[in-house]
C-alpha atoms as a PDB file:
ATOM      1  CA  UNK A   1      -9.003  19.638  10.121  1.00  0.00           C
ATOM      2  CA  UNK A   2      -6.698  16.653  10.960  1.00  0.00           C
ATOM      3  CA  UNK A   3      -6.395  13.609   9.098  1.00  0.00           C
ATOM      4  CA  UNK A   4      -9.313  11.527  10.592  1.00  0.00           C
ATOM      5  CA  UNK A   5      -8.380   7.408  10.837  1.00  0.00           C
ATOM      6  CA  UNK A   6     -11.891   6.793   8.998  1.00  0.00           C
ATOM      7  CA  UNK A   7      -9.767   8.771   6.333  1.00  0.00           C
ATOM      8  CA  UNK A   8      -7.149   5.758   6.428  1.00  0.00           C
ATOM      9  CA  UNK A   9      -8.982   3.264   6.390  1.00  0.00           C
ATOM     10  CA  UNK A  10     -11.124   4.384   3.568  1.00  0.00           C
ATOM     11  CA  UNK A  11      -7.950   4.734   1.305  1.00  0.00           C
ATOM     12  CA  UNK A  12      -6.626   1.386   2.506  1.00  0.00           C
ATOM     13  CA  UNK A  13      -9.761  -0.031   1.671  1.00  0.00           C
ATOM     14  CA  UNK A  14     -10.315   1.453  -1.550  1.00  0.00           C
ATOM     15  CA  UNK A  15      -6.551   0.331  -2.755  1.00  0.00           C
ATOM     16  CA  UNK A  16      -6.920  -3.199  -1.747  1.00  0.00           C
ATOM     17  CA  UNK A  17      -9.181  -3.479  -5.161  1.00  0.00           C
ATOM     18  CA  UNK A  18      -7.225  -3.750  -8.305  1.00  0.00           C
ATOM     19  CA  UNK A  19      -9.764  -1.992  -9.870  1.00  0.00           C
ATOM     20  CA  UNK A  20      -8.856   1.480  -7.434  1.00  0.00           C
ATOM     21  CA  UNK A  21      -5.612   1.012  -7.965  1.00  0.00           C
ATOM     22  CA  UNK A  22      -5.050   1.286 -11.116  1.00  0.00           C
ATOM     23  CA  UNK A  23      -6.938   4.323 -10.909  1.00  0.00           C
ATOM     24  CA  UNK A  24      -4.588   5.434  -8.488  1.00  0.00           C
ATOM     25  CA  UNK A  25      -1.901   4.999 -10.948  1.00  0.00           C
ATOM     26  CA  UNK A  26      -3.685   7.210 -13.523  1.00  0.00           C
ATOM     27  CA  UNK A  27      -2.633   9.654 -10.973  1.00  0.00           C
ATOM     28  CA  UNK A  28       1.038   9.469 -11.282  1.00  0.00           C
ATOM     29  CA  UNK A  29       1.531   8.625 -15.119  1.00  0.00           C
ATOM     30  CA  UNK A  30       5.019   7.415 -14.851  1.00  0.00           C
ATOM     31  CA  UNK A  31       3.813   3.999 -12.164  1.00  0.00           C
ATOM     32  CA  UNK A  32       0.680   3.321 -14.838  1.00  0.00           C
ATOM     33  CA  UNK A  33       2.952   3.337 -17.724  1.00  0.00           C
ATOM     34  CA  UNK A  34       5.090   0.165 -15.828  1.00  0.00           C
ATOM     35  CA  UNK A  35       1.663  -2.182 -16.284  1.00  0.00           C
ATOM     36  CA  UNK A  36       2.896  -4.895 -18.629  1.00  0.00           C
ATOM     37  CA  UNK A  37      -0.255  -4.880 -20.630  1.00  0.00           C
ATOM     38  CA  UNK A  38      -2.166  -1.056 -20.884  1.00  0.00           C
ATOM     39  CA  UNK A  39      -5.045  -3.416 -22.149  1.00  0.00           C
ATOM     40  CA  UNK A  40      -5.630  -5.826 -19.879  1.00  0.00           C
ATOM     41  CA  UNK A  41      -4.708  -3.258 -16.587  1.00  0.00           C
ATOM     42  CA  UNK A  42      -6.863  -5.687 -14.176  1.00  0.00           C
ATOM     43  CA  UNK A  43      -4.641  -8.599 -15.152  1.00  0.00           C
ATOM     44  CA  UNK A  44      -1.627  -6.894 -14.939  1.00  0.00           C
ATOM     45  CA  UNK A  45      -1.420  -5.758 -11.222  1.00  0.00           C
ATOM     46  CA  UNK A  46      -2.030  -7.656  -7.727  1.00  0.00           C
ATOM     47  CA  UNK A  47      -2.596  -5.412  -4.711  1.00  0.00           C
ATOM     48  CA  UNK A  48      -1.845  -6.730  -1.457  1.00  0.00           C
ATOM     49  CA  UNK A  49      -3.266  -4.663   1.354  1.00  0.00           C
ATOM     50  CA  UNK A  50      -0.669  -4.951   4.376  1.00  0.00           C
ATOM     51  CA  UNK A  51       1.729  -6.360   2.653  1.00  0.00           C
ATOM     52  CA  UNK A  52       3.812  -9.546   4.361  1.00  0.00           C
ATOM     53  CA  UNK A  53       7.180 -10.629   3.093  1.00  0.00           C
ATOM     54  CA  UNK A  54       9.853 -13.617   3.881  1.00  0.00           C
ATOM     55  CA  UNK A  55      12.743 -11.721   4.440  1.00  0.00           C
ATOM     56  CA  UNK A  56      16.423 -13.843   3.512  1.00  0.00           C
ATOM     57  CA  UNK A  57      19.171 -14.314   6.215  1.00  0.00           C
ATOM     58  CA  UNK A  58      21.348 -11.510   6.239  1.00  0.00           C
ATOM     59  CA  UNK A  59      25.254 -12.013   6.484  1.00  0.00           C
ATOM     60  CA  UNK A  60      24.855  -8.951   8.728  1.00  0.00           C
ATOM     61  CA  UNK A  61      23.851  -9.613  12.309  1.00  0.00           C
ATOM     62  CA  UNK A  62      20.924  -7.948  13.161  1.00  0.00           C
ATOM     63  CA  UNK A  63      20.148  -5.813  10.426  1.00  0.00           C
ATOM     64  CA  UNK A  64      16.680  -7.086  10.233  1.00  0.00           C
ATOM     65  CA  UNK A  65      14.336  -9.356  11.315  1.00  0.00           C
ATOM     66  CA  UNK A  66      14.312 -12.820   9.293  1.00  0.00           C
ATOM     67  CA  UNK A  67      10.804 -14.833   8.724  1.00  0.00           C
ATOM     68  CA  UNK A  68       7.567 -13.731   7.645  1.00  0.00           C
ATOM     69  CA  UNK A  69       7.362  -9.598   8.533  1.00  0.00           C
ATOM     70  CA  UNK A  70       4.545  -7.356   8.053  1.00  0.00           C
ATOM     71  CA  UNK A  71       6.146  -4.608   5.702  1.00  0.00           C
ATOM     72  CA  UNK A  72       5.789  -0.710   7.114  1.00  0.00           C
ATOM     73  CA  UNK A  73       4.180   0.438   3.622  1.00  0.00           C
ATOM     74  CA  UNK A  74       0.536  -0.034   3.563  1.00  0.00           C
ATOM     75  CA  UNK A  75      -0.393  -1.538   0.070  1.00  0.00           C
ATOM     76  CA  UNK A  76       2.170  -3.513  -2.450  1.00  0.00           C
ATOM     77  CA  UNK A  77       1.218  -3.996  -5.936  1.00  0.00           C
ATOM     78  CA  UNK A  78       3.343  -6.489  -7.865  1.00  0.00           C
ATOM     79  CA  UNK A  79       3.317  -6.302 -11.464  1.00  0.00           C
ATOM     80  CA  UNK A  80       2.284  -9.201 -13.952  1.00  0.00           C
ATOM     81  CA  UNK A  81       2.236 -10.493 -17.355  1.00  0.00           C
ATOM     82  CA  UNK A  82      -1.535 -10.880 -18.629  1.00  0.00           C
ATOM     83  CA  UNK A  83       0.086 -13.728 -20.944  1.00  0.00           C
ATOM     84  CA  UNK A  84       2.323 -15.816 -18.879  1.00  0.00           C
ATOM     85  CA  UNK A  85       0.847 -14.802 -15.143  1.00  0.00           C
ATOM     86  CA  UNK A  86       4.753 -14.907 -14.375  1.00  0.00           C
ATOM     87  CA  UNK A  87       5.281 -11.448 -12.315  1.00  0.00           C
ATOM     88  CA  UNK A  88       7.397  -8.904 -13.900  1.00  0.00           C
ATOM     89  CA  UNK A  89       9.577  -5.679 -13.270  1.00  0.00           C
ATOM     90  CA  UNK A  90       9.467  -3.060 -10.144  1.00  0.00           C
ATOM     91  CA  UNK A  91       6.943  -3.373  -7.762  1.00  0.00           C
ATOM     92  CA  UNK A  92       5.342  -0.457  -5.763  1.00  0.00           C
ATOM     93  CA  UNK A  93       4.703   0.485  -2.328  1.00  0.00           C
ATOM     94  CA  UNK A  94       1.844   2.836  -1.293  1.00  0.00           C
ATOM     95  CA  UNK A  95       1.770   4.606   1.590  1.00  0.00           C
ATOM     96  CA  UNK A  96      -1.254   6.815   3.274  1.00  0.00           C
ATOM     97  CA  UNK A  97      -0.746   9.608   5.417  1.00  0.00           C
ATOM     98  CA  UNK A  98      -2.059   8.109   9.084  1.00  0.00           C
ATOM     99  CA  UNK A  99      -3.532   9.958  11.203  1.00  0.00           C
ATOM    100  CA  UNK A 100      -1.005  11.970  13.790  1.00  0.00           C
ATOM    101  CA  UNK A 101       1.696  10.854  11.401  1.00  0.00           C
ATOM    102  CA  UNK A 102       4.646  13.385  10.477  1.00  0.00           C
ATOM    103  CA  UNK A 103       6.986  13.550   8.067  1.00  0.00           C
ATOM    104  CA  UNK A 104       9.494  11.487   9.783  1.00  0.00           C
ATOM    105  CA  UNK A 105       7.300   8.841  10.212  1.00  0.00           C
ATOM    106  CA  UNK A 106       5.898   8.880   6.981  1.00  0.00           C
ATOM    107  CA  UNK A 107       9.080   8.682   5.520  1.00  0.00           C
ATOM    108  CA  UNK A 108      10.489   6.579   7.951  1.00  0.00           C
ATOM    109  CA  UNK A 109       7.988   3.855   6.781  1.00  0.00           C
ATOM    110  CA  UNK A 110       9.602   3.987   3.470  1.00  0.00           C
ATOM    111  CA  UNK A 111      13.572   3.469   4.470  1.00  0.00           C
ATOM    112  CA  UNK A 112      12.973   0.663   6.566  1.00  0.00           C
ATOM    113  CA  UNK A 113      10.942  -1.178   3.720  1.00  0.00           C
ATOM    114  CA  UNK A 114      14.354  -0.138   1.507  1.00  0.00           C
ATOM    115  CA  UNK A 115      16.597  -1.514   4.495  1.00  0.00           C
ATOM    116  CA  UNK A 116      14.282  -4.551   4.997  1.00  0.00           C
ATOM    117  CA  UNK A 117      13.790  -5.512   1.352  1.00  0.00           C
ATOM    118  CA  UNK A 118      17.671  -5.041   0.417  1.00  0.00           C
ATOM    119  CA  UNK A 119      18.887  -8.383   1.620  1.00  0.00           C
ATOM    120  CA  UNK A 120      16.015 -10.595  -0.282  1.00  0.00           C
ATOM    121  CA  UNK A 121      12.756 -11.285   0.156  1.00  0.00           C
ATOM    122  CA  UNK A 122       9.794 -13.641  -0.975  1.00  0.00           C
ATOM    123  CA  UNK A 123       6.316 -12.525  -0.952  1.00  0.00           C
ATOM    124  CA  UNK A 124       3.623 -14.140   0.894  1.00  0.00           C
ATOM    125  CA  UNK A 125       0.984 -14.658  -1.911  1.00  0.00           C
ATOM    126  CA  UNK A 126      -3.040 -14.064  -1.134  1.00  0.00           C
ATOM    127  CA  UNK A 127      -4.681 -17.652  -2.116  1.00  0.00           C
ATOM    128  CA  UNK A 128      -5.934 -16.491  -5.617  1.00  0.00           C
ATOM    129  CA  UNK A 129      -2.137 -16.280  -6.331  1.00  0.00           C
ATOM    130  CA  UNK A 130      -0.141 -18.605  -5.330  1.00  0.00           C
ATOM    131  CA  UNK A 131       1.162 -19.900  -8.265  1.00  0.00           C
ATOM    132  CA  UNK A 132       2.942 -16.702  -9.279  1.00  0.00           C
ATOM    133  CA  UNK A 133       6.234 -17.067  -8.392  1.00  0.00           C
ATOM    134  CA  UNK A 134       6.773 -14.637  -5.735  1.00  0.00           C
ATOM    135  CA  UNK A 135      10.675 -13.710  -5.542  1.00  0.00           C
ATOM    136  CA  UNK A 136      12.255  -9.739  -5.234  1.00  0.00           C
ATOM    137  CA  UNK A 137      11.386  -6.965  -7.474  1.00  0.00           C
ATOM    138  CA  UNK A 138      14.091  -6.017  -9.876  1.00  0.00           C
ATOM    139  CA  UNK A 139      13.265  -2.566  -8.248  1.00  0.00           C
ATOM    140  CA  UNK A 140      11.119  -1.005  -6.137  1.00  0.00           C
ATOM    141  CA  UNK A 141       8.882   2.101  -5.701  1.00  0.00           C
ATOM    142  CA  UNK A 142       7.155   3.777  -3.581  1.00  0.00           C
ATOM    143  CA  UNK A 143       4.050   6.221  -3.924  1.00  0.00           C
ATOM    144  CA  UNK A 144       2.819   8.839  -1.164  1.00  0.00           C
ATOM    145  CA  UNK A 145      -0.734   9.178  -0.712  1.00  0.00           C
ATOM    146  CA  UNK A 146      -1.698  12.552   1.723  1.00  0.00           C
ATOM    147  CA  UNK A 147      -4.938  14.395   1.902  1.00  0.00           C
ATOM    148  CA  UNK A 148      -5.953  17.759   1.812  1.00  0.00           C
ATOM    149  CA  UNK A 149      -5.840  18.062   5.432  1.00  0.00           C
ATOM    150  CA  UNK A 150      -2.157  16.511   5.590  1.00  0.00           C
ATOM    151  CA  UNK A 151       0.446  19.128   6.952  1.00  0.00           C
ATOM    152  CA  UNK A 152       1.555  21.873   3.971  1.00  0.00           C
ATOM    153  CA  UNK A 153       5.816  20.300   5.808  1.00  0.00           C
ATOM    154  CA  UNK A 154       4.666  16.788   4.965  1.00  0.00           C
ATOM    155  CA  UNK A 155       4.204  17.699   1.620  1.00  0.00           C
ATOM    156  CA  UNK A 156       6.909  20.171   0.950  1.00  0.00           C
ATOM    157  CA  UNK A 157       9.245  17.232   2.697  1.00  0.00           C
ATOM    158  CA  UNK A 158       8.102  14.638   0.254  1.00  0.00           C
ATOM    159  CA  UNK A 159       8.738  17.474  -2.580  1.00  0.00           C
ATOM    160  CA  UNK A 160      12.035  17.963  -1.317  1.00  0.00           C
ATOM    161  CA  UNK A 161      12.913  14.101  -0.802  1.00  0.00           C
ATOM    162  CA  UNK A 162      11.837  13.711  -4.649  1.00  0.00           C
ATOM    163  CA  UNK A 163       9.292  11.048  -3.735  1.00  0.00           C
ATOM    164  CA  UNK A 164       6.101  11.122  -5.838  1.00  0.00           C
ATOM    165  CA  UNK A 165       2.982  11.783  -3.606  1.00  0.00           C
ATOM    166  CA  UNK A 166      -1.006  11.945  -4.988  1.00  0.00           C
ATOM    167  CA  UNK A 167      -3.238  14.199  -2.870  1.00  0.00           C
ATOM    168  CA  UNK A 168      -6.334  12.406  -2.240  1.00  0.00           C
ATOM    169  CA  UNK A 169      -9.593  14.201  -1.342  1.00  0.00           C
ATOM    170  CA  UNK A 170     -12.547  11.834   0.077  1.00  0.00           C
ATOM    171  CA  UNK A 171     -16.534  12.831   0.160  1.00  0.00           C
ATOM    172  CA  UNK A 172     -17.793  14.299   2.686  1.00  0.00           C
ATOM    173  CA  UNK A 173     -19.961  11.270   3.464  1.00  0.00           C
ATOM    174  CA  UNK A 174     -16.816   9.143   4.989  1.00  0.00           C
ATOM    175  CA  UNK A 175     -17.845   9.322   8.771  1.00  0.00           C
ATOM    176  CA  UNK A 176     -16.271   7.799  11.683  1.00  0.00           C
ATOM    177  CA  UNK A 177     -17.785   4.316  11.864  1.00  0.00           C
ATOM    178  CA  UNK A 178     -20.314   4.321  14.267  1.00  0.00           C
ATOM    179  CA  UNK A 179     -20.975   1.812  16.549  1.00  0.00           C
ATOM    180  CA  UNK A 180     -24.903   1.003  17.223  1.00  0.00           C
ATOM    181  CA  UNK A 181     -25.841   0.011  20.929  1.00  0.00           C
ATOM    182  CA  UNK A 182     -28.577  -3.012  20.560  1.00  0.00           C
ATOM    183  CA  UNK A 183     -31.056  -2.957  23.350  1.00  0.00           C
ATOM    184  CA  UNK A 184     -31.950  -6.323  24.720  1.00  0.00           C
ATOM    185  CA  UNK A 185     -35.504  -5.562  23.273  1.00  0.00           C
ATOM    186  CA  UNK A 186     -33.586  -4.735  19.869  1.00  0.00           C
ATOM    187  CA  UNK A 187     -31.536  -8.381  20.157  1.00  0.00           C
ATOM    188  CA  UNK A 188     -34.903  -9.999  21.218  1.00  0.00           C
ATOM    189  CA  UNK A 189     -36.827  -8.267  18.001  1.00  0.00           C
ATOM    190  CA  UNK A 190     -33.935  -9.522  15.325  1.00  0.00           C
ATOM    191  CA  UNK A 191     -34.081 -13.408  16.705  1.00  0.00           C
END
């Protein structure tokens, strides 16, 4: 069975809450043991779902766009200091298997986040956190999300690259959204 975009969305969903993602992190020990405070985990992470950035001028002529750019990766989560709310260390970038997606593109999302985020960048803060100060990760790190149904090359690719991945298997009660038809007698009932 193919990765279904319900699927997708369900994950991207699910990691925009700090809450998820730190359990996604539980997954792959190494990216939970980089939380600043093991204590406070909700206070120690942002996630920002669809990620945008303010990439630097580049000496190099068209190496990348410059301005505010929606990043290829589909969830960031910055790192912060419970203590001083200053934001700290390597941030990571999680990406989810999309639907019809191969390995090249899958991958391919991650280099051009490394080629885009290499000359400088500034992150455009949700509301809530606007007064962290926002500059480049000392380092950064991605994190593969795929599904039981993803391709056995997508995952033996990601194996091969050395890139840490988390298989993710949802319930069987995520459906494709449905959309309900509202007869005129159904609009008239409702008013």
């Amino acid at each position: 069975m193919p990765v279904k975009k319900s699927h997708y969305e369900s994950l991207l969903a699910e990691y925009s809450n700090q809450d998820l993602a730190i359990a996604l992190l539980k997954q792959h020990r190494p990216y939970l043991e980089m939380l600043p405070s093991m204590r406070r985990p909700e206070e120690s992470l942002i996630s920002i779902p669809l990620p945008v950035v303010r990439l630097r001028p580049s000496n190099h002529r068209h190496s990348h766009p410059e301005g505010l750019t929606t990043l290829p990766c589909d969830v960031g989560l910055i790192l912060c200091d419970p203590e001083w709310k200053i934001k700290t260390g390597p941030e990571i970038f999680i990406f989810i298997h999309r639907p019809h997606e191969d390995f090249s593109d899958f991958l391919g999302r991650w280099r051009q986040t490394q080629v885009w985020l290499d000359q400088g960048y500034e992150w455009l803060m949700p509301p809530r956190y606007k007064h962290i100060l926002s500059e480049e990760a000392e380092d950064i790190c991605p994190l593969f999300v795929v599904f039981p149904e993803t391709p056995e090359r997508i995952k033996r690719g990601l194996q091969g690259a050395y890139l840490p991945y988390v298989v993710k298997a949802l319930s069987a009660s995520v459906e494709e959204p449905m959309t309900e038809i509202l007869t005129t007698e159904d609009s008239i009932a409702e008013e």
